[in-house]
C-alpha atoms as a PDB file:
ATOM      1  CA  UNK A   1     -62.332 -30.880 -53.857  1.00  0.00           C
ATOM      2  CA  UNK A   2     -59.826 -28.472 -52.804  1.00  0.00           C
ATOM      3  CA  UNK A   3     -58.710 -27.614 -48.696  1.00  0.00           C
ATOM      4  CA  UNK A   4     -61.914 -24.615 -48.355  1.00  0.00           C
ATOM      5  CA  UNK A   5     -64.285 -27.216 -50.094  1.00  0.00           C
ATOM      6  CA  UNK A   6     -63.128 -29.833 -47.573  1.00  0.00           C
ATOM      7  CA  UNK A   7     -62.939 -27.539 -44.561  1.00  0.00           C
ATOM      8  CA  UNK A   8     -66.808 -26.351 -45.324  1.00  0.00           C
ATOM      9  CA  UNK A   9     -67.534 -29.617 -45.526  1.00  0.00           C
ATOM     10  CA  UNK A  10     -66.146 -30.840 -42.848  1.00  0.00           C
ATOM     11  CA  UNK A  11     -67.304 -27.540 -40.416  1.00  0.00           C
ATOM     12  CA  UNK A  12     -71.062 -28.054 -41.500  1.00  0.00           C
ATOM     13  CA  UNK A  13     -71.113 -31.565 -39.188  1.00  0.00           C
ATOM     14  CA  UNK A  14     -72.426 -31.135 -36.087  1.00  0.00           C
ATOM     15  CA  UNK A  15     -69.936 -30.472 -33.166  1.00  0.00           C
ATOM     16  CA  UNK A  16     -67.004 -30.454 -35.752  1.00  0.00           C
ATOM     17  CA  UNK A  17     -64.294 -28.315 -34.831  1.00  0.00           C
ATOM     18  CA  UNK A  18     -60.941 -27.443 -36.474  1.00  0.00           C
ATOM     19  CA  UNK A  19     -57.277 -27.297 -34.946  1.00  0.00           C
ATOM     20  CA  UNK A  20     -53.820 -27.419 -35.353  1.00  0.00           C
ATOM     21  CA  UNK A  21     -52.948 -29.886 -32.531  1.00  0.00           C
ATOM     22  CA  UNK A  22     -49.606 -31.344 -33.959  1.00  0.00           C
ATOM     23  CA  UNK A  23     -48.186 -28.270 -35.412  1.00  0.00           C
ATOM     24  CA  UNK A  24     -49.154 -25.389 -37.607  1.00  0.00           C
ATOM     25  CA  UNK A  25     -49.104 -27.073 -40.885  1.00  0.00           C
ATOM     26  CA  UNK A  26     -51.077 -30.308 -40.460  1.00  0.00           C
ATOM     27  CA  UNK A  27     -54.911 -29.210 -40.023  1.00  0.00           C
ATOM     28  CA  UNK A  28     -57.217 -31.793 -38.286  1.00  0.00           C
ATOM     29  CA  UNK A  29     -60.975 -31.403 -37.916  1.00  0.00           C
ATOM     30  CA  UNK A  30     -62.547 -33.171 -34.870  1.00  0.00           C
ATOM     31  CA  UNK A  31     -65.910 -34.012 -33.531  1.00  0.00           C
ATOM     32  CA  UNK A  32     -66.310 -33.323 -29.634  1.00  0.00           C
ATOM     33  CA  UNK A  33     -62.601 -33.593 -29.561  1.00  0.00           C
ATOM     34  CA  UNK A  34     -62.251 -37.172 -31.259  1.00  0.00           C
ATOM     35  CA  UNK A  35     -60.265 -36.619 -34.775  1.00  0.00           C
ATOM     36  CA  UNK A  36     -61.856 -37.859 -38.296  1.00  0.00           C
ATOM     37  CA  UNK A  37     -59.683 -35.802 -40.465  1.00  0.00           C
ATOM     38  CA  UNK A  38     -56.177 -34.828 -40.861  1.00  0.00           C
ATOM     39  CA  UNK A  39     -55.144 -32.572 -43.869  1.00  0.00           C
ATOM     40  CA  UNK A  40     -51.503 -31.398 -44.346  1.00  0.00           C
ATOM     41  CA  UNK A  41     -51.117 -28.240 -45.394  1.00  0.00           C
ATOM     42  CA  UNK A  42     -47.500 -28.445 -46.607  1.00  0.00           C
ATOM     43  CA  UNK A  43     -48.577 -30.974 -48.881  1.00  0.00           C
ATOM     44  CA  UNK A  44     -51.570 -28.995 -50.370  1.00  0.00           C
ATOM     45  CA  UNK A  45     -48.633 -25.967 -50.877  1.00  0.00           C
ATOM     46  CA  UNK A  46     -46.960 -28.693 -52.969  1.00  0.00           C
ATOM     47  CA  UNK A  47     -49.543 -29.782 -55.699  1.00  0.00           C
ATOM     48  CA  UNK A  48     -49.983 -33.122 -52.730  1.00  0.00           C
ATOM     49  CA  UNK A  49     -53.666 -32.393 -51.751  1.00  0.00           C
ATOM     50  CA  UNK A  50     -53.813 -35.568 -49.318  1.00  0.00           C
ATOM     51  CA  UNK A  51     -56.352 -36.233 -46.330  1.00  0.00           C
ATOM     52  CA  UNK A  52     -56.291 -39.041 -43.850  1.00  0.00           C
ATOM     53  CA  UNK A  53     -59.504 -40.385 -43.078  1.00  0.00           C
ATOM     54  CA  UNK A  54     -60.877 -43.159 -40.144  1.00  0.00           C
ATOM     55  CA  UNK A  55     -62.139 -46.394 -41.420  1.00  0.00           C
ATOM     56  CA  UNK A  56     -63.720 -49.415 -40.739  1.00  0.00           C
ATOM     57  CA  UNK A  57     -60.930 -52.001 -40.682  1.00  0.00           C
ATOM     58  CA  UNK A  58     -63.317 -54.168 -42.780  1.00  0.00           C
ATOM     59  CA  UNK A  59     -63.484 -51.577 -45.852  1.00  0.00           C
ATOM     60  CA  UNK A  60     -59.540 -50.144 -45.216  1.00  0.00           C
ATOM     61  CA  UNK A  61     -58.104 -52.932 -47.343  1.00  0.00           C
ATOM     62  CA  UNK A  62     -61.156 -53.038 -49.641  1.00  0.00           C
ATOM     63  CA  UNK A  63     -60.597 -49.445 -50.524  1.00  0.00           C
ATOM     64  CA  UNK A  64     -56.572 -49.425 -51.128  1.00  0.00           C
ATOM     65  CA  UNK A  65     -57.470 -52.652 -53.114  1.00  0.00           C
ATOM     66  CA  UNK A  66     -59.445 -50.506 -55.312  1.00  0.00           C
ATOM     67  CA  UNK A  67     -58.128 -47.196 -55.748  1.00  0.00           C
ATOM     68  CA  UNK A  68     -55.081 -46.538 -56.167  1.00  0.00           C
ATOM     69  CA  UNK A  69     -55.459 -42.856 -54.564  1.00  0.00           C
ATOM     70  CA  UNK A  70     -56.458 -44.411 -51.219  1.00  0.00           C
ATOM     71  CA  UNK A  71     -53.184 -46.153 -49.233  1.00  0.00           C
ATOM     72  CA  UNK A  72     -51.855 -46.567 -45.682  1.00  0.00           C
ATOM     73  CA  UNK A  73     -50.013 -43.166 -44.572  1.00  0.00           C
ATOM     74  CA  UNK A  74     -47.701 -42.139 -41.997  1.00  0.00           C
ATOM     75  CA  UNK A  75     -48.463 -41.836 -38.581  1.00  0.00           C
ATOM     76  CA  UNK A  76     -51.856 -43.718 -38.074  1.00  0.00           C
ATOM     77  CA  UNK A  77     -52.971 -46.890 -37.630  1.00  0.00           C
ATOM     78  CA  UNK A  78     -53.137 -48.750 -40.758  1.00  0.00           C
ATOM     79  CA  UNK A  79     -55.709 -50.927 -39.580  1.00  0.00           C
ATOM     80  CA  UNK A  80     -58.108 -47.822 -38.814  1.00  0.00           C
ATOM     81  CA  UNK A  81     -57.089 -45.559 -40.916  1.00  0.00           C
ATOM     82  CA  UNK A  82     -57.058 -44.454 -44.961  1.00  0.00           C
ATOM     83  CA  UNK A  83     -55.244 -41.768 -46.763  1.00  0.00           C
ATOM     84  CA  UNK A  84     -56.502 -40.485 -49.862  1.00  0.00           C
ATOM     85  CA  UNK A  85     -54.682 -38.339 -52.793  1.00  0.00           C
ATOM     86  CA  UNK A  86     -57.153 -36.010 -54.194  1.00  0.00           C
ATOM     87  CA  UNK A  87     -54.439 -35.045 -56.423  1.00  0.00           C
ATOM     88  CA  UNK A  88     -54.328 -37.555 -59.495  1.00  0.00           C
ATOM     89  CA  UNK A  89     -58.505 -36.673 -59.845  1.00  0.00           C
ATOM     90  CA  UNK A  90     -58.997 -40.476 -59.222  1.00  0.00           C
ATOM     91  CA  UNK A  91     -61.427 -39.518 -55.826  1.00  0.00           C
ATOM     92  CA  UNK A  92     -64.688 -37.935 -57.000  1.00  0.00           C
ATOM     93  CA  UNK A  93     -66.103 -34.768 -54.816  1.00  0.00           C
ATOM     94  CA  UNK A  94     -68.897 -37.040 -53.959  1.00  0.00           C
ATOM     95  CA  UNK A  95     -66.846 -40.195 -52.999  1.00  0.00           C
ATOM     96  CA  UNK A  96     -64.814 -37.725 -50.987  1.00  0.00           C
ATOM     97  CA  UNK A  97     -68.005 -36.407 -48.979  1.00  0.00           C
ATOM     98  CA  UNK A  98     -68.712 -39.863 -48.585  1.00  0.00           C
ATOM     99  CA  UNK A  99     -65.614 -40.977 -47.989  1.00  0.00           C
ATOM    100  CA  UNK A 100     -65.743 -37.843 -45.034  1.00  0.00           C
ATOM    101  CA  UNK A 101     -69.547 -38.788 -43.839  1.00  0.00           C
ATOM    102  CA  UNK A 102     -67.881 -42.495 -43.187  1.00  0.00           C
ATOM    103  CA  UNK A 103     -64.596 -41.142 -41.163  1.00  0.00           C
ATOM    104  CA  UNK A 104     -66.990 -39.142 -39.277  1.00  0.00           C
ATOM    105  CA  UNK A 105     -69.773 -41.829 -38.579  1.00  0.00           C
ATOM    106  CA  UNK A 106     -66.678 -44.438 -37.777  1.00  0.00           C
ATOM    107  CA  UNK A 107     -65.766 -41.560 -34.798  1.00  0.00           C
ATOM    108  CA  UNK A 108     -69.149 -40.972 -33.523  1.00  0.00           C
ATOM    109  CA  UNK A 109     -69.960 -44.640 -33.465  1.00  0.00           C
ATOM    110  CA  UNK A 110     -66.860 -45.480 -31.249  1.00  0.00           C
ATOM    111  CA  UNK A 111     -68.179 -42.509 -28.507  1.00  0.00           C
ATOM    112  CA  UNK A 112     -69.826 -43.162 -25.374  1.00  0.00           C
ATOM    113  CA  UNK A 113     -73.738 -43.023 -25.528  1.00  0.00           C
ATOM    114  CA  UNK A 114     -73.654 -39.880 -23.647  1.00  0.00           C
ATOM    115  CA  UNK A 115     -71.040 -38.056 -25.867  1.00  0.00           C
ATOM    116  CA  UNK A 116     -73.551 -39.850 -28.804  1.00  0.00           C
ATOM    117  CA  UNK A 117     -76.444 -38.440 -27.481  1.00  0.00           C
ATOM    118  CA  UNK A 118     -75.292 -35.163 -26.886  1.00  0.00           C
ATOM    119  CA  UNK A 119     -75.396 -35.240 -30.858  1.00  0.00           C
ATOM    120  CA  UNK A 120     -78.888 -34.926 -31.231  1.00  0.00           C
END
């Protein structure tokens, strides 16, 4: 997927927004203000098309244990948290979606029931 594919993507979710809340070259999309994906831009410029993604700390480990492509990155929590190198073409379009739908669900699952609610 490249950065518009990703940033329709991620816009279509409900209540998803998109920002530039660290500085102007790392884009983050959030959902009713809580972050699910980061996507530096600088690195997309370079031929490094990289996301970060939220994760259940039970499948974080499972994932970098199986792809290469998915590892801890800078700046997160390790624990909670997955980045993934679209670059190498070892991450499918439709195990990125999916690997998006869980990042999102993972945020919207940690909300309060009225910020959940307000979701439907």
């Amino acid at each position: 997927m490249n950065i518009e594919q990703i940033r329709a993507y991620c816009l279509a979710k409900k209540a998803s927004t998109e920002e530039f809340p660290f500085d102007e070259h790392t884009l983050v999309f959030k959902v009713l203000g809580k972050m699910f994906l980061m996507a530096p831009l600088r690195k997309w410029e370079a031929g490094e098309a990289t996301i970060t993604l939220k994760c259940d700390p039970n499948r974080t480990m499972e994932l970098r244990d199986r792809y290469p492509s998915i590892y801890a990155g800078p700046y997160v929590s390790n624990k909670h948290w997955n980045t993934v190198d679209l670059f190498k073409g070892e991450i499918s379009a439709e195990f990125t979606k999916e690997l998006i739908d869980h990042s999102y669900d993972m945020v919207v699952k940690g909300m309060t029931k009225k910020m959940r609610d307000s979701l439907l």
